[in-house]
C-alpha atoms as a PDB file:
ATOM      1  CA  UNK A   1     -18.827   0.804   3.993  1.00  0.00           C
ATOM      2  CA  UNK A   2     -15.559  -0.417   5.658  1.00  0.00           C
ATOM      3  CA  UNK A   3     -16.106  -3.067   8.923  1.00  0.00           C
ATOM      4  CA  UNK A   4     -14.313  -0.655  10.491  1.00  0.00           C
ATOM      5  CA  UNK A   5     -16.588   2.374  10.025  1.00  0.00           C
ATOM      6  CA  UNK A   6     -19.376   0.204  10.679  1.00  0.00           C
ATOM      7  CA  UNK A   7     -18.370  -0.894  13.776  1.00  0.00           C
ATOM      8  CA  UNK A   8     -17.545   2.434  14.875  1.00  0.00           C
ATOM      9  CA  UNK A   9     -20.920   3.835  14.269  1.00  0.00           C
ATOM     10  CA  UNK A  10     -22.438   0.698  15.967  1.00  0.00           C
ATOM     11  CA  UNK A  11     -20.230   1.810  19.074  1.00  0.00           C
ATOM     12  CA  UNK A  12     -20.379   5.958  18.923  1.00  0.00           C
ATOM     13  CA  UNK A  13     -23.226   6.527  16.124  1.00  0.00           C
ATOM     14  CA  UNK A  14     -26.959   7.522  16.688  1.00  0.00           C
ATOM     15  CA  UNK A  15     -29.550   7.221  13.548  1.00  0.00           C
ATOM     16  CA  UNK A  16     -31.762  10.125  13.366  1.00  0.00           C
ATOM     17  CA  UNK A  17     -33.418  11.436  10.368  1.00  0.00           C
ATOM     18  CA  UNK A  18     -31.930  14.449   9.013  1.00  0.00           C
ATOM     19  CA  UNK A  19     -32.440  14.706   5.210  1.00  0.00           C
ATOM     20  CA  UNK A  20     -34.954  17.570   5.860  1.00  0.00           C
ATOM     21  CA  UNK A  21     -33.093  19.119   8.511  1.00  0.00           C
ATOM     22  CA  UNK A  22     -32.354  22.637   7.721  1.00  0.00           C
ATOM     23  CA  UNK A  23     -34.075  22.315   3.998  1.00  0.00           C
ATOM     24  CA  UNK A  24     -34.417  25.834   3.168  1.00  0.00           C
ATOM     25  CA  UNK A  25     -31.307  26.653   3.932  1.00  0.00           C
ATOM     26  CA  UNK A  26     -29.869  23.958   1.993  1.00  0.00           C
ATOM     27  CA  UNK A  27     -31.810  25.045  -1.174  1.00  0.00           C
ATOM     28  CA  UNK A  28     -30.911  27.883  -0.982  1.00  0.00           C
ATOM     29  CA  UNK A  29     -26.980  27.029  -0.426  1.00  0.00           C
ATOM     30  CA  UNK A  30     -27.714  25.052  -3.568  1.00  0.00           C
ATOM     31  CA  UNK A  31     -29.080  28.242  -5.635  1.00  0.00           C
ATOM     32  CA  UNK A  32     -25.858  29.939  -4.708  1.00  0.00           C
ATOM     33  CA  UNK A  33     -23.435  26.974  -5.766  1.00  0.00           C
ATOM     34  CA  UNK A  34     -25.799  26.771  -9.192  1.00  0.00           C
ATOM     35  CA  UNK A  35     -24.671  30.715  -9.558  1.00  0.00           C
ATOM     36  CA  UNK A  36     -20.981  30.144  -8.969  1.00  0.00           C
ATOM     37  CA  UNK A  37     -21.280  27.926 -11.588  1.00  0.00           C
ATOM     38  CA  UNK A  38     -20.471  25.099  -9.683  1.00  0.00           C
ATOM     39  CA  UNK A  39     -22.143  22.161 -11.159  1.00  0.00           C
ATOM     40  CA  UNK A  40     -23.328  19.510  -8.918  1.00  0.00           C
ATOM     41  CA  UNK A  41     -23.756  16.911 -11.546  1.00  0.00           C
ATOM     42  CA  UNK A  42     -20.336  17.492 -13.285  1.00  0.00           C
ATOM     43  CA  UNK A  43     -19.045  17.387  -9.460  1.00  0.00           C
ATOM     44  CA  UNK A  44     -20.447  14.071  -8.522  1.00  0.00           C
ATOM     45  CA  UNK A  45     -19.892  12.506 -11.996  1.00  0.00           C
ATOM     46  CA  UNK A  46     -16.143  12.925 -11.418  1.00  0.00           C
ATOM     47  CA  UNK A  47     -16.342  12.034  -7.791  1.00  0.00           C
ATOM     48  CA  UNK A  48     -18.476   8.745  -8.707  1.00  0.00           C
ATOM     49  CA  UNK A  49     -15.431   7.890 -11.869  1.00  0.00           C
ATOM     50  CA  UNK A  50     -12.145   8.690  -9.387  1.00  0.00           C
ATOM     51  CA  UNK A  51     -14.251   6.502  -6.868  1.00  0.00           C
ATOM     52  CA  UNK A  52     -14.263   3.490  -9.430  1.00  0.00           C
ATOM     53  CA  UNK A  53     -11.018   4.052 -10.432  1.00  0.00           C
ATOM     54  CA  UNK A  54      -9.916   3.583  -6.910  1.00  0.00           C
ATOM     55  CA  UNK A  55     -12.119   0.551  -6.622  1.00  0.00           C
ATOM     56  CA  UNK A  56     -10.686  -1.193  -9.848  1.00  0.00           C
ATOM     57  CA  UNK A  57      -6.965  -0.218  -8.848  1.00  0.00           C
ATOM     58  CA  UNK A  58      -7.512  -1.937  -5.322  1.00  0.00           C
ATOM     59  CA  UNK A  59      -9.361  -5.328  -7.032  1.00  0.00           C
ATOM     60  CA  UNK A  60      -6.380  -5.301  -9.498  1.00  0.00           C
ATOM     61  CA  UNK A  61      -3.737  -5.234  -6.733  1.00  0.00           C
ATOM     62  CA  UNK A  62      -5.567  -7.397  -4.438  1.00  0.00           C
ATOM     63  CA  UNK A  63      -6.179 -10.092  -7.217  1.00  0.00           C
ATOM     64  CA  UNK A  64      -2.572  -9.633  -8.158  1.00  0.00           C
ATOM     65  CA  UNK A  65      -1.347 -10.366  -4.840  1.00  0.00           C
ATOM     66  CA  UNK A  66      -3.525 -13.774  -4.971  1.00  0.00           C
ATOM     67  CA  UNK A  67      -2.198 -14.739  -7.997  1.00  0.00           C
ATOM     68  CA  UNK A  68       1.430 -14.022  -6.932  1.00  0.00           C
ATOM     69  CA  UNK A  69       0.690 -15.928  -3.499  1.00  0.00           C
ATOM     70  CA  UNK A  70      -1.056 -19.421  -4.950  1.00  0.00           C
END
């Protein structure tokens, strides 16, 4: 999480528990994405791998740019 985004949930954010919140609906908003054919796993697999990908793209220029600058 960014400083940024932290800091703005420290000013405007309020914890309150809400993993159960609305549970049967979201099973059964799962059931239906599981009958599309839509396949959660698959989905966050390829979110997780563009995420690194990101990740090592923004080390690489970063460490680049300290190279360049010493």
């Amino acid at each position: 999480m960014s400083l940024n985004t932290l800091n703005t949930y420290l000013d405007h954010g309020v914890a309150t528990p809400t993993l159960e919140r609305n549970l049967l609906e979201v099973i059964q908003l799962l059931g239906e994405l599981k009958t599309l054919g839509i396949d959660l796993d698959r989905v966050s697999t390829q979110l997780e791998r563009e995420s690194i990908g990101v990740l090592e793209t923004n080390a690489t220029t970063a460490l680049t740019r300290l190279v360049l600058a010493a």
